[in-house]
Protein backbone atom coordinates (compact mmCIF):
# COMPACT_ATOMS: atom_id res chain seq x y z
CA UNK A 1 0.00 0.00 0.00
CA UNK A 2 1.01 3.85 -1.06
CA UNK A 3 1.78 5.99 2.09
CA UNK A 4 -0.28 8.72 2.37
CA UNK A 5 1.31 11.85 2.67
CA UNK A 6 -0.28 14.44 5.26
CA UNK A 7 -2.72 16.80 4.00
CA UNK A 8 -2.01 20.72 3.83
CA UNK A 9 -5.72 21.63 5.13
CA UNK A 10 -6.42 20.28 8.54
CA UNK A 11 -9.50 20.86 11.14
CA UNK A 12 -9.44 20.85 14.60
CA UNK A 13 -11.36 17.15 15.45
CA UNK A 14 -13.75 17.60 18.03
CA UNK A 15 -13.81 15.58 20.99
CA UNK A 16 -15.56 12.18 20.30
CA UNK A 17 -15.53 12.74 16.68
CA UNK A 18 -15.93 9.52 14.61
CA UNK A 19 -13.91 9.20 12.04
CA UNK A 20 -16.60 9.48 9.29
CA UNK A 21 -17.58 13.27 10.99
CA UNK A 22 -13.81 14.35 10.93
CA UNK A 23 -13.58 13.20 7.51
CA UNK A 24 -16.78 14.83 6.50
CA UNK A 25 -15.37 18.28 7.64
CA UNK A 26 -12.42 17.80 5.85
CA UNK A 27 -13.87 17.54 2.56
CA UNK A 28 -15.59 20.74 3.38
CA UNK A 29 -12.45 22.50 4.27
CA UNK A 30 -11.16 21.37 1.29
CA UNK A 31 -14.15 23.11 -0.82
CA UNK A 32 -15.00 20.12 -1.64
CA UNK A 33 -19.36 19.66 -2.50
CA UNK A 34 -19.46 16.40 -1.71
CA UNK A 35 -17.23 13.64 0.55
CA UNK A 36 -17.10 11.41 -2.43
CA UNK A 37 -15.64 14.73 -4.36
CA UNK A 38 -13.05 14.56 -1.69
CA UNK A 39 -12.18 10.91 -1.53
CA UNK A 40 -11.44 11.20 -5.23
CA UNK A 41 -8.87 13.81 -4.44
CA UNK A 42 -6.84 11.98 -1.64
CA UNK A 43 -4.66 9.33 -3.18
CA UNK A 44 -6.30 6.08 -1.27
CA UNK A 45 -5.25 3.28 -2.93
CA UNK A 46 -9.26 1.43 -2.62
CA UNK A 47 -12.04 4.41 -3.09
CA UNK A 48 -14.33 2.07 -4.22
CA UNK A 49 -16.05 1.60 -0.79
CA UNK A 50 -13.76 4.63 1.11
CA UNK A 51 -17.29 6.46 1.95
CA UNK A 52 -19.33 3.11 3.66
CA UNK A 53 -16.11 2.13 5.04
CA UNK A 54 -15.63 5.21 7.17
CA UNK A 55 -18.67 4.99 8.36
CA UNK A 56 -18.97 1.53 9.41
CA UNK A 57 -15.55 2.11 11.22
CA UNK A 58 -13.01 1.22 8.88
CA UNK A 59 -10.02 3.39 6.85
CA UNK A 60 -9.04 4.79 10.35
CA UNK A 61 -5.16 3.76 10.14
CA UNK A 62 -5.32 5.70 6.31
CA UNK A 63 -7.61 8.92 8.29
CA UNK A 64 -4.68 8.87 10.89
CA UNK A 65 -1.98 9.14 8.20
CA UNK A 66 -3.54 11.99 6.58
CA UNK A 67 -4.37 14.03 9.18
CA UNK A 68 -2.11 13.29 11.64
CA UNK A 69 -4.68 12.67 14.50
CA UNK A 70 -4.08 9.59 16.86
CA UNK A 71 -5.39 6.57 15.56
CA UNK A 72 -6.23 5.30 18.70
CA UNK A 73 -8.25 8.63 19.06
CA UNK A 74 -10.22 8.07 16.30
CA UNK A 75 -10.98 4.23 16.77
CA UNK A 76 -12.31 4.92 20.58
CA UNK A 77 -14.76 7.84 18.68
CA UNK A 78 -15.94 5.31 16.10
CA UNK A 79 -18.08 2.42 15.99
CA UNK A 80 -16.27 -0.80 14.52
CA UNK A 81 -16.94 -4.23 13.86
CA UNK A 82 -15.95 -7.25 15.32
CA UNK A 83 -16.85 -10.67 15.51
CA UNK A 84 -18.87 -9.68 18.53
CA UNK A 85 -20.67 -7.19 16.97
CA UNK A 86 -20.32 -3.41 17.09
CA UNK A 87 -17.98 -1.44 19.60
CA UNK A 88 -17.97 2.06 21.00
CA UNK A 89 -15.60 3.55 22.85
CA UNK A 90 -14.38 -0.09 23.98
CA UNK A 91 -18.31 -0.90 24.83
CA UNK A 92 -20.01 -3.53 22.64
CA UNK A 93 -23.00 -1.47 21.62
CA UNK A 94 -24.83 -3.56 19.49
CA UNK A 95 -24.50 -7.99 18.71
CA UNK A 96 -26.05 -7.29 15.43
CA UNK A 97 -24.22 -8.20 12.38
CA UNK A 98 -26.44 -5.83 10.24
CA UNK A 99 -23.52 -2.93 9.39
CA UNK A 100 -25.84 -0.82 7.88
CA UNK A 101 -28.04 -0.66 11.12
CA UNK A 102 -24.87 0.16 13.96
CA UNK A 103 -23.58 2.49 10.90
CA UNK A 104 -26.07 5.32 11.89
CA UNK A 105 -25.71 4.60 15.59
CA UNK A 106 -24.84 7.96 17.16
CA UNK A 107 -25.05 10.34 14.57
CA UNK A 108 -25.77 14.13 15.35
């Protein structure tokens, strides 16, 4: 895999951000319209599934790269899937194995 070299545009992550939020804001600091827009800009080696994958709690060790924000930070603030189901903040929030259901869990 291509390393990803730090972006020039940053944001401030808010506390208990989830990844998918952080990476939303950056594609507006960028000027970008849409995340997708965004994604296409950033050299990730797999954009075919970038966008579900952040939110279901994936891409963080590629999010961590490029903006230089803990990546332990940013896996405690998002949900991720296990074998046991879905995990928050080191609590198992939901044993459902339905990703698009826990995906939308704790949204603002």
């Amino acid at each position: 895999m291509t390393e990803l070299p730090p972006i020039a545009l940053r944001v401030r992550p808010a506390p208990f951000e989830p990844t998918w939020a952080l990476f939303n804001r950056l594609a507006l600091r960028h000027g970008c319209e849409s995340r997708s827009e965004f994604a296409r800009q950033v050299s990730f080696t797999d954009r075919r599934h970038l966008i579900r994958d952040l939110e279901c709690g994936r891409n963080q060790p590629d999010i961590a790269r490029l903006t230089g924000f803990p990546l332990e930070t940013l896996v405690r603030n998002s949900i991720t899937h296990t074998d046991d189901g879905s995990v928050l903040a080191g609590e198992l929030v939901s044993r459902s194995g339905n990703m698009a259901m826990t995906c939308n869990f704790a949204r603002i």
